[in-house]
Protein backbone atom coordinates (compact mmCIF):
# COMPACT_ATOMS: atom_id res chain seq x y z
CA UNK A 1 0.00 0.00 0.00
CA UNK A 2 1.65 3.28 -0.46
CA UNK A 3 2.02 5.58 2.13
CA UNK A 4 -0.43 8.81 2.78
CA UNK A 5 1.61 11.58 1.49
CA UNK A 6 0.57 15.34 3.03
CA UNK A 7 1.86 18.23 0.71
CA UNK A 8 2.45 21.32 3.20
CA UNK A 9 4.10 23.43 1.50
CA UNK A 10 2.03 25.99 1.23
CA UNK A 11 1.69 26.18 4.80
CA UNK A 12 5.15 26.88 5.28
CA UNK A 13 5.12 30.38 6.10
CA UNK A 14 2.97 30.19 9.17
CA UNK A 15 5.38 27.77 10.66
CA UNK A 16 7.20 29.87 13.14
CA UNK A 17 9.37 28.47 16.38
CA UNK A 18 7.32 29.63 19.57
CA UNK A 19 11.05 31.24 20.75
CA UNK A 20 10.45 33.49 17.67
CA UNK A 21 6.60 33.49 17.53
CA UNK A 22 5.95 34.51 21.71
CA UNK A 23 7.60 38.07 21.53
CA UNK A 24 6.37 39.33 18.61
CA UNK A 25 2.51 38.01 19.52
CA UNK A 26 3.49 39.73 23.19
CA UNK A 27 4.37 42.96 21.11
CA UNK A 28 2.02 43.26 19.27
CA UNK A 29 -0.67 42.84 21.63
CA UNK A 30 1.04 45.61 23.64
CA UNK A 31 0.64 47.83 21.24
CA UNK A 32 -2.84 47.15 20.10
CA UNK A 33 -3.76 47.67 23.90
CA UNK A 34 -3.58 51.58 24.03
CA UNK A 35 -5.11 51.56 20.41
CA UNK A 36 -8.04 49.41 22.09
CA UNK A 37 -8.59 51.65 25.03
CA UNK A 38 -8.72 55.23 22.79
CA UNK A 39 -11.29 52.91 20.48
CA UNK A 40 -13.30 52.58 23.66
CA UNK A 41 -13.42 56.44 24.57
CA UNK A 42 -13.97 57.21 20.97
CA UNK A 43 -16.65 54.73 20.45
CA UNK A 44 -18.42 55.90 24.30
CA UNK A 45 -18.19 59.28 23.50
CA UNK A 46 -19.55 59.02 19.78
CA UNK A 47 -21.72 56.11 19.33
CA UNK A 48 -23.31 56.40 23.12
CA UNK A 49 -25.97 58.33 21.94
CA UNK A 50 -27.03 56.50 18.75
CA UNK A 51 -26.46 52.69 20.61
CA UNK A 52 -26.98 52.26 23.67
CA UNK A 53 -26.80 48.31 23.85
CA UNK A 54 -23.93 46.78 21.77
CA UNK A 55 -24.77 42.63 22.40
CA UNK A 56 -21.59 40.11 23.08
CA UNK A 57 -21.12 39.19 19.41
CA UNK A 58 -20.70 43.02 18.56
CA UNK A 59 -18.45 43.52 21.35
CA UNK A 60 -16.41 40.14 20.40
CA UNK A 61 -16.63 41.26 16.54
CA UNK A 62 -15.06 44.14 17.68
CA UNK A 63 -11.88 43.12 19.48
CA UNK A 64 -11.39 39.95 16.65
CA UNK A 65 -11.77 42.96 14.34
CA UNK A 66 -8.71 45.15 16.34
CA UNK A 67 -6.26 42.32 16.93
CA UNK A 68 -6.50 40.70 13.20
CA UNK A 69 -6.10 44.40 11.55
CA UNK A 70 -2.82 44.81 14.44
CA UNK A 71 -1.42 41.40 14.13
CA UNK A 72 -2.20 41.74 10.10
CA UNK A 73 -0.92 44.54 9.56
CA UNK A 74 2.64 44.37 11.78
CA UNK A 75 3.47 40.59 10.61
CA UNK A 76 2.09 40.78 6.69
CA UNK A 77 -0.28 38.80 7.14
CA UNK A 78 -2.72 39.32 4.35
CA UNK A 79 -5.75 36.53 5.52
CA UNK A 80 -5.97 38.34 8.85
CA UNK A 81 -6.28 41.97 7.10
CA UNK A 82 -9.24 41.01 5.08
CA UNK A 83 -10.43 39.44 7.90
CA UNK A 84 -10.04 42.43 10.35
CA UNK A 85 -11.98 44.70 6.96
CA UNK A 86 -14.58 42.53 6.82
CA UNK A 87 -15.52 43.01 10.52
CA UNK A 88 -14.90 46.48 10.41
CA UNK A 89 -17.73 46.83 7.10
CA UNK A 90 -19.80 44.77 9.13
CA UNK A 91 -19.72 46.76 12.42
CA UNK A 92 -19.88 49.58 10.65
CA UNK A 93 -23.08 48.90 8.19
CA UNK A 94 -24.86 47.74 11.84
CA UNK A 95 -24.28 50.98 13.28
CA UNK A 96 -25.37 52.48 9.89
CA UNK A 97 -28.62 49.97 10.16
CA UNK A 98 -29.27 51.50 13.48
CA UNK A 99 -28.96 55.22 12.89
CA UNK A 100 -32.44 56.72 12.13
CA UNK A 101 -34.46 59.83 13.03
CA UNK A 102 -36.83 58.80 16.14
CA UNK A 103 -39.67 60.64 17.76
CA UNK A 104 -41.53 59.35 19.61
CA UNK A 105 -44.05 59.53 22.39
CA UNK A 106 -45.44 56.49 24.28
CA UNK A 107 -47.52 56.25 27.63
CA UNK A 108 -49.20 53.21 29.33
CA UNK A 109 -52.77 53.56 31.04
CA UNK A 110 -54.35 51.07 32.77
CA UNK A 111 -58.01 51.33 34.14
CA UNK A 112 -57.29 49.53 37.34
CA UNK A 113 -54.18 49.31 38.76
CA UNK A 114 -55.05 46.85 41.53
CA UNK A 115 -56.56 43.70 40.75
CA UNK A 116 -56.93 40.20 42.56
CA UNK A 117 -55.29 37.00 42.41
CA UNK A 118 -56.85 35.14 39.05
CA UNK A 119 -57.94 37.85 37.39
CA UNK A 120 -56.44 40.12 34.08
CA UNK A 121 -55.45 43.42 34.27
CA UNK A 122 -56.43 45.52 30.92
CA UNK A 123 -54.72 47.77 29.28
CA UNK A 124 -53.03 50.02 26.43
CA UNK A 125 -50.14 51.05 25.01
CA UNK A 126 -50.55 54.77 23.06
CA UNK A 127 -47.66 55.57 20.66
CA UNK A 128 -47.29 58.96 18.79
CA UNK A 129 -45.32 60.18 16.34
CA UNK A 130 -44.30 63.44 17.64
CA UNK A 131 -42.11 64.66 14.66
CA UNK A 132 -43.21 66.61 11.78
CA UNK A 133 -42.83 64.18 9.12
CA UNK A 134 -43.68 60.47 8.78
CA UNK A 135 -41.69 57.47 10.52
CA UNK A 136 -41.20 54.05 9.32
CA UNK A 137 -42.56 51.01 11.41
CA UNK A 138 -40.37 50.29 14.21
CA UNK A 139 -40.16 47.20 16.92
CA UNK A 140 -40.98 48.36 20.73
CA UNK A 141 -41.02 46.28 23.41
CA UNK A 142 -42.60 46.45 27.17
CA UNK A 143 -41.10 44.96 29.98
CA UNK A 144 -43.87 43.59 32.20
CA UNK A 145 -41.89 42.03 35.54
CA UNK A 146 -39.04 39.29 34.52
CA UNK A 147 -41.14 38.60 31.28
CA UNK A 148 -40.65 40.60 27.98
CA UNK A 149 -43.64 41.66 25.51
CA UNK A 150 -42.82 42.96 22.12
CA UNK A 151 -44.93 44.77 19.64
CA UNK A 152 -44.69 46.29 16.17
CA UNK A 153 -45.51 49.89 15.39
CA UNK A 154 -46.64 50.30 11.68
CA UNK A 155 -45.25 53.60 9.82
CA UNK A 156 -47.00 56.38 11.10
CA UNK A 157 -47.76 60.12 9.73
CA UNK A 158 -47.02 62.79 11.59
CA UNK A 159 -48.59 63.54 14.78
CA UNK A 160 -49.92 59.82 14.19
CA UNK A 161 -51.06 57.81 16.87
CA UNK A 162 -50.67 53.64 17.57
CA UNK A 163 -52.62 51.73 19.91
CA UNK A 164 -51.67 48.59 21.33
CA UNK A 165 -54.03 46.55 23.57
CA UNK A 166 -52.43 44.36 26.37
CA UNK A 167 -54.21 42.04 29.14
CA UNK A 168 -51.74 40.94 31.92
CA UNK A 169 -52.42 38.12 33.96
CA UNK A 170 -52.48 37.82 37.41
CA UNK A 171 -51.36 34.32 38.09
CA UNK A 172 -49.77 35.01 41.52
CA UNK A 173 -49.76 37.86 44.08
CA UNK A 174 -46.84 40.25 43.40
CA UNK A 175 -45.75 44.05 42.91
CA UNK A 176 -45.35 43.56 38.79
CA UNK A 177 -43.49 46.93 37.24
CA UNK A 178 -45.03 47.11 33.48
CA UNK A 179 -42.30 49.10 31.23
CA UNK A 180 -41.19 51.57 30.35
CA UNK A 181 -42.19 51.22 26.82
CA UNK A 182 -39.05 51.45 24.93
CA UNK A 183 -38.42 51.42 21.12
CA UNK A 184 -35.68 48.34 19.43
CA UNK A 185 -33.82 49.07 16.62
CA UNK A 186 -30.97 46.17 15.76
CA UNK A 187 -29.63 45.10 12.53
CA UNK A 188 -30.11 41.76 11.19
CA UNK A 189 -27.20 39.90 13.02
CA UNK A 190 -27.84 41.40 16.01
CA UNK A 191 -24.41 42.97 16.47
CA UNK A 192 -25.77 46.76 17.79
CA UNK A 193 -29.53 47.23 19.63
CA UNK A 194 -30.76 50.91 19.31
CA UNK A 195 -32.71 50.94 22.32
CA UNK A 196 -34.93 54.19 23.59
CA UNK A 197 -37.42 54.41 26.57
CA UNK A 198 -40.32 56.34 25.63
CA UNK A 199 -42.31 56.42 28.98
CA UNK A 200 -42.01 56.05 32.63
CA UNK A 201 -42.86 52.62 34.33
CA UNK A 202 -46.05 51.88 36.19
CA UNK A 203 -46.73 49.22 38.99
CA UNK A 204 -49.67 46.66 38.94
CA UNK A 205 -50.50 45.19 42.06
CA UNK A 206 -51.58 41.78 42.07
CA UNK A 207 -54.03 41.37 45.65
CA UNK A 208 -54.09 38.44 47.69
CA UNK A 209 -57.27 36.68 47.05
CA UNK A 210 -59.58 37.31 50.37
CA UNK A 211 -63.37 35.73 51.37
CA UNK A 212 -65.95 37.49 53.10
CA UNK A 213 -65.98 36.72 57.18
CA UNK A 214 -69.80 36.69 58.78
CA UNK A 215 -69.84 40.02 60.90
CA UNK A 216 -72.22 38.61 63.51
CA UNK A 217 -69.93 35.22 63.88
CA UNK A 218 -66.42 35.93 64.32
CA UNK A 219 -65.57 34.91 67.58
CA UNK A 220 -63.12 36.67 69.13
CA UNK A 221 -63.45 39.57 66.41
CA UNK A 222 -66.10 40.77 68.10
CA UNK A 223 -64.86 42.63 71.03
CA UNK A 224 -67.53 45.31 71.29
CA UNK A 225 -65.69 47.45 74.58
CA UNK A 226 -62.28 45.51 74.53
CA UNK A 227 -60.16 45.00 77.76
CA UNK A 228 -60.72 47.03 80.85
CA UNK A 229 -57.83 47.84 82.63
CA UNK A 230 -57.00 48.49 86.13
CA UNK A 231 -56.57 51.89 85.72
CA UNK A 232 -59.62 53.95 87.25
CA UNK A 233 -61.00 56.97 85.81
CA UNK A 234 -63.89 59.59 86.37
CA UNK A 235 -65.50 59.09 82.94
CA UNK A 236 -65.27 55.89 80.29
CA UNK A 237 -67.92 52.81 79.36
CA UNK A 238 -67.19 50.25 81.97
CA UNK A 239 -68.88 51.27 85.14
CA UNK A 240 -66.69 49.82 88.19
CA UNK A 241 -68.02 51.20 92.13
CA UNK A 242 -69.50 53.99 93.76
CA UNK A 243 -67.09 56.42 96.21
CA UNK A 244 -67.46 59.83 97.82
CA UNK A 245 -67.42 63.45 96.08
CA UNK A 246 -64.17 65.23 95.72
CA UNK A 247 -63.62 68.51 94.45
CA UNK A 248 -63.11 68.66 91.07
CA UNK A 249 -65.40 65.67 90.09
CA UNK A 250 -67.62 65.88 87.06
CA UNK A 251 -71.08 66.63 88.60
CA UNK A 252 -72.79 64.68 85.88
CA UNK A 253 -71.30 61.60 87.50
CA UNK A 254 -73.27 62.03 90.92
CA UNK A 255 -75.54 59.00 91.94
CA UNK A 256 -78.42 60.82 92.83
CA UNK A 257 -80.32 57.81 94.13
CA UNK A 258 -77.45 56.96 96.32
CA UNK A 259 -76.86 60.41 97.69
CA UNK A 260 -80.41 60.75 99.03
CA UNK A 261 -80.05 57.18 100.72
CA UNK A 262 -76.73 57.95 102.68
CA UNK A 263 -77.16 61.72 102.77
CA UNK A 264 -73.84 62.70 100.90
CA UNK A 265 -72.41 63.03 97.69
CA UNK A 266 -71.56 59.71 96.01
CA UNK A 267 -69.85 59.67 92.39
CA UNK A 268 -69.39 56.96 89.76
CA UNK A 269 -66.20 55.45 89.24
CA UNK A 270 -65.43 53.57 85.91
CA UNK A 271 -62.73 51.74 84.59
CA UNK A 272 -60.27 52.60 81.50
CA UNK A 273 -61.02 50.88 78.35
CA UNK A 274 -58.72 50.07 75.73
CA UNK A 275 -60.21 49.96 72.30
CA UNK A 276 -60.72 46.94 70.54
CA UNK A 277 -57.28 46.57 68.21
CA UNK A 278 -56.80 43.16 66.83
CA UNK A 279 -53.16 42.26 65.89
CA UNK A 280 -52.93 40.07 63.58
CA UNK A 281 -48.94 38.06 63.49
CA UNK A 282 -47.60 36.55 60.09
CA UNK A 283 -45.06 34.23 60.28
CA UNK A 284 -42.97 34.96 57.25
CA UNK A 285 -40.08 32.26 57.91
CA UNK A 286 -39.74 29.73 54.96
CA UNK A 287 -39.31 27.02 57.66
CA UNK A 288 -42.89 27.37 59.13
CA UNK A 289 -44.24 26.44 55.66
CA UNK A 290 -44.27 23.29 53.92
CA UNK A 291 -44.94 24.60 50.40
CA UNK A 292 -45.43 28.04 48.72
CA UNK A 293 -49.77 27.68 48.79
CA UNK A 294 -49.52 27.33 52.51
CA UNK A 295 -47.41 30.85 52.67
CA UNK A 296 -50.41 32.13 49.92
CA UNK A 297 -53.11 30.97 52.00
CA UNK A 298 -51.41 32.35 55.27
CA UNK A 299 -51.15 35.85 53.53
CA UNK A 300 -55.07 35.61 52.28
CA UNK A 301 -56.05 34.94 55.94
CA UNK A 302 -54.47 37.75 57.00
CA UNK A 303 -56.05 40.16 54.31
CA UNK A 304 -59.71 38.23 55.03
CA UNK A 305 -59.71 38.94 58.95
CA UNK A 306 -57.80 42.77 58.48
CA UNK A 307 -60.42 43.84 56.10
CA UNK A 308 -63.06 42.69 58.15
CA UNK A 309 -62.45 44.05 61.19
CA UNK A 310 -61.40 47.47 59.17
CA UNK A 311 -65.21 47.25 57.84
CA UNK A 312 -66.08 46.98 61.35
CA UNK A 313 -64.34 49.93 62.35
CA UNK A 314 -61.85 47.87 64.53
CA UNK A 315 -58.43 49.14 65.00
CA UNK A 316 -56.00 46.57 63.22
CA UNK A 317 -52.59 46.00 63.16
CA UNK A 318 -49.84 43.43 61.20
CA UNK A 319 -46.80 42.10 62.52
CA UNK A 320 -44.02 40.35 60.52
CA UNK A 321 -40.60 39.31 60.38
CA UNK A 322 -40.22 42.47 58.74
CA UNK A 323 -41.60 44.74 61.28
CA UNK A 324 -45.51 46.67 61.42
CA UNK A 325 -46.81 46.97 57.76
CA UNK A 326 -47.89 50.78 57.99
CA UNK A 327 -50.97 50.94 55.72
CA UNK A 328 -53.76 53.98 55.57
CA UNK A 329 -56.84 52.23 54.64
CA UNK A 330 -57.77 48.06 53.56
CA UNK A 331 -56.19 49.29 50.06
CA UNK A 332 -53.33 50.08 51.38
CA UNK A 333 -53.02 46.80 53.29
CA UNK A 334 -53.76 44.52 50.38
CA UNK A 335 -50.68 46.85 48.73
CA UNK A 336 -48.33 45.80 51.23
CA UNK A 337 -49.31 42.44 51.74
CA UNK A 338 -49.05 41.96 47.50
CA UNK A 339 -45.39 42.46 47.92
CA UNK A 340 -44.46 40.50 51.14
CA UNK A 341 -42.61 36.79 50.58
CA UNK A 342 -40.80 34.26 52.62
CA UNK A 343 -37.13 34.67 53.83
CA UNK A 344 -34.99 32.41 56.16
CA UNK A 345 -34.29 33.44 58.35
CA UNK A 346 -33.21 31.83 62.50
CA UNK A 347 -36.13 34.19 64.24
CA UNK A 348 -38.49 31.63 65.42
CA UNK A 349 -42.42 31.85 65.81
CA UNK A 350 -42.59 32.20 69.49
CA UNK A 351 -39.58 35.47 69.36
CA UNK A 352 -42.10 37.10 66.46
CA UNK A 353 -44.77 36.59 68.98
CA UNK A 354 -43.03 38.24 71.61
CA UNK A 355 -41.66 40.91 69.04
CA UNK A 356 -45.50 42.16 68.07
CA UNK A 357 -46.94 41.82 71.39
CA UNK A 358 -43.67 44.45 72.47
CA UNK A 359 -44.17 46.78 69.59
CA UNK A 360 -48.21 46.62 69.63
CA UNK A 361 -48.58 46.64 73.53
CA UNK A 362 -52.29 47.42 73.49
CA UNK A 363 -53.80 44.89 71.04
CA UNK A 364 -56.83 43.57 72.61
CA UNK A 365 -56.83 40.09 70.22
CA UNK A 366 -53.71 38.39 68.61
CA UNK A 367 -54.15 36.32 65.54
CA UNK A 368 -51.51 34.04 65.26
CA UNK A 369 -51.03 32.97 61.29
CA UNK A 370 -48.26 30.53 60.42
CA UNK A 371 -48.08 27.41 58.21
CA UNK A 372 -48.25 23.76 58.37
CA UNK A 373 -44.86 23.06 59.38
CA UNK A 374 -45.20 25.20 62.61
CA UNK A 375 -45.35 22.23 65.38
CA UNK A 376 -47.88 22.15 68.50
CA UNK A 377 -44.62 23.19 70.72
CA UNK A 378 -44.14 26.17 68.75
CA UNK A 379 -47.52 27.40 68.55
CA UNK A 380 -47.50 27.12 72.32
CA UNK A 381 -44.22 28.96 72.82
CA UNK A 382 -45.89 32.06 70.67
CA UNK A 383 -48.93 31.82 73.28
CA UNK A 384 -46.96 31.77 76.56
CA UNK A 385 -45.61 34.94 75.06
CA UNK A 386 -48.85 36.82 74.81
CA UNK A 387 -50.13 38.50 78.01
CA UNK A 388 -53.10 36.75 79.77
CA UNK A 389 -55.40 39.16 79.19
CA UNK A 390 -55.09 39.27 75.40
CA UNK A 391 -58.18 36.90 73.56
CA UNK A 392 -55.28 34.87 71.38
CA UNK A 393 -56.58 32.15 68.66
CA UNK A 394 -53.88 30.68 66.05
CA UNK A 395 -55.29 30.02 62.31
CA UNK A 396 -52.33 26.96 60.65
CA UNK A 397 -52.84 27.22 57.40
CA UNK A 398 -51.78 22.94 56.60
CA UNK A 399 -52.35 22.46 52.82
CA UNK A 400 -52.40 18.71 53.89
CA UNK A 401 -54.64 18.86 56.83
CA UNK A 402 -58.59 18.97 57.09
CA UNK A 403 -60.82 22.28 58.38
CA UNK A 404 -60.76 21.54 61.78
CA UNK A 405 -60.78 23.33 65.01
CA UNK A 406 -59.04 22.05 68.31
CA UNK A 407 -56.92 23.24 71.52
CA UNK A 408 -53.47 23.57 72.38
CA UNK A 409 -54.04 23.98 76.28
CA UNK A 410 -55.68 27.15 76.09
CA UNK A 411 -54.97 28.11 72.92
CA UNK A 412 -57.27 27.46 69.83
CA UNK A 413 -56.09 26.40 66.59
CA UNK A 414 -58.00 26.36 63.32
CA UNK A 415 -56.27 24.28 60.92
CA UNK A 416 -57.40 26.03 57.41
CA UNK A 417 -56.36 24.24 54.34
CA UNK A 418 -57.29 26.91 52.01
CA UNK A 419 -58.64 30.26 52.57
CA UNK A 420 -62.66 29.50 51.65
CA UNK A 421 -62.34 27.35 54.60
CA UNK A 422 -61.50 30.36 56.59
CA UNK A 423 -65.14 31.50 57.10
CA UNK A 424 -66.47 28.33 58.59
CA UNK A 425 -63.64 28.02 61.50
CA UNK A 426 -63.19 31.38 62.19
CA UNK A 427 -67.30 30.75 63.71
CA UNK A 428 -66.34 28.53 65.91
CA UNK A 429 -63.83 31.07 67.96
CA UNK A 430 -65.26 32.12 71.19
């Protein structure tokens, strides 16, 4: 058989000994280094206003471009100086594809900015040409959260408008930011991006979903004069004894009926009320939950039983692992609560507890909401934390468990697998 002959001659002049191929490679690239940098100021100062997003392949098409034209051109080499002109004409017919007059004016209105859980929020995009003369179609795109919508823009006249319709939908509760709506202009291998915001962002808030609680049956909700206190005072609701005039006393407090019977001046004496505030405590820790419904039922509780004692004109207050949530009206809870999630973190149940009871010192009920994975010991450890006097009732929201209601010593737990079950236990509180 003869033997495989391989005719290399015309590959002889790249063969080069490293020894002689290393220092002028090392050269070479030091020189191209300061040409490099002054490219980069150049290009910043020049092209920053006509691109403003130049992808990887431009950027890598770029330097490939710079060390074949410097390598090329101090070595001889004639394959790597076409090569480093054809990436320059390319380069430079993208940012030719790119440059174009653009004028435009974009806004995004939506009708309702709040909408529940399992719903769609409605919408439109209005684009105008704000130029005197016509504009070709162009490519915008609308951030909506971590997703991306894009939409084309047909040529428009001047002083032209475009509207685009969008429905958004609310899969989960969340704080979604839609846009701004911002215009794309790329060339064909996607070397340079033209991109332009047009308008300012907007938020969407996605509300936990929420069920209507029986006003005449909620148990411990309805705390018509909440707690008395030992403190004694001349005027208030809860009547406590009789004692003699002293100067200064209100004289519409004087028993009459008892003064003519003893033949002196006996007052009323009442006790301090507090009004009824309900604090309501949401466990936030990843660990108390066993999946990510439990944590979505726990929040829904939470809105359910604040709203209804807000319609009620009961003073209510939330506790987390983040601190209060500071909120003007039910609105403004359901805001706050659309943008609250799970973290780890080593603060247990029963030191959250003790944490809202400290900061809200004069709730008159305590709502303890946690998941399934909080244990019987830790549900007690929260109570032993909460002052005697306080009406305290837990609600476990257990994907895995049935409505239910029992005791942990004194305290009562309503297991709730799902928030329409949260009506039917919360009747059985007393």
């Amino acid at each position: 058989m003869p033997a495989l002959r391989l005719d290399l001659s015309g590959l002889s002049r790249l063969r080069l000994r490293e020894s002689a191929f290393g220092a002028p490679v090392r050269a070479v690239a030091g020189r191209a280094r300061p040409l490099i940098d002054r490219t980069w100021r150049v290009g910043r100062t020049f092209l920053g206003p006509l691109t403003s997003t130049v992808s990887g392949l431009g950027w890598g098409s770029l330097g490939a471009g710079l060390l074949a034209g410097a390598v090329g051109w101090s070595q001889g080499w004639t394959e790597l100086r076409v090569a480093a002109l054809f990436l320059g004409l390319v380069l430079g017919s993208a940012l030719l594809w790119t440059i174009g007059r653009m004028a435009f004016e974009a806004s995004i209105e939506l009708p309702k900015n709040r909408v529940t859980v399992g719903e769609q929020a409605l919408g439109r995009i209005l684009v105008r040409n704000t130029g005197g003369r016509s504009l070709s179609g162009s490519r915008f795109e609308l951030p909506v959260g971590a997703g991306l919508a894009a939409f084309d823009v047909p040529a428009m006249a001047a002083s032209g408008e475009h509207e685009q319709l969008i429905a958004i939908p609310a899969k989960r509760r969340s704080i979604v930011t839609i846009g701004p709506v911002r215009s794309v202009k790329a060339d064909p291998l996607q070397l340079v991006h033209r991109v332009k915001h047009w308008s300012e962002a907007v938020e969407l808030y996605v509300h936990p979903k929420t069920v209507l609680l029986d006003a005449t049956s909620t148990g411990f909700l309805r705390d018509i004069e909440g707690v008395t206190t030992h403190n004694l005072s001349s005027s208030d609701v809860a009547f406590h004894a009789l004692r003699d005039y002293v100067p200064g006393d209100d004289r519409r407090n004087i028993h009459w009926r008892t003064t003519a019977r003893l033949g002196k001046l006996m007052v009323r004496q009442f006790e301090e009320t507090q009004r009824s505030h309900l604090l309501i405590v949401l466990s936030l820790r990843t660990a108390d939950y066993q999946n990510a419904d439990e944590f979505e039922t726990a929040v829904s509780s939470v809105a359910s039983m604040a709203a209804q004692a807000l319609r009620e004109s009961r003073e209510v207050s939330v506790f987390t692992h983040a601190g209060v949530l500071r909120f003007p009206s039910a609105v403004g809870l359901f805001d706050r609560l659309s943008g609250v999630d799970q973290v780890s973190t080593p603060t247990t149940f029963a030191e959250l507890a003790l944490a809202a009871i400290t900061d809200v010192p004069h709730a008159s009920v305590v709502a303890l909401v946690t998941g399934g994975a909080t244990s019987p010991q830790d549900l007690r450890a929260a109570h032993v934390r909460i002052p005697l006097q306080v009406k305290t009732f837990a609600v476990r929201c257990a994907a895995d468990s049935v409505c239910a209601r029992r005791r942990i010593a004194n305290l009562v737990v309503l297991d709730v697998p799902a928030v329409e079950d949260l009506a039917r236990s919360i009747r059985t509180v007393r």
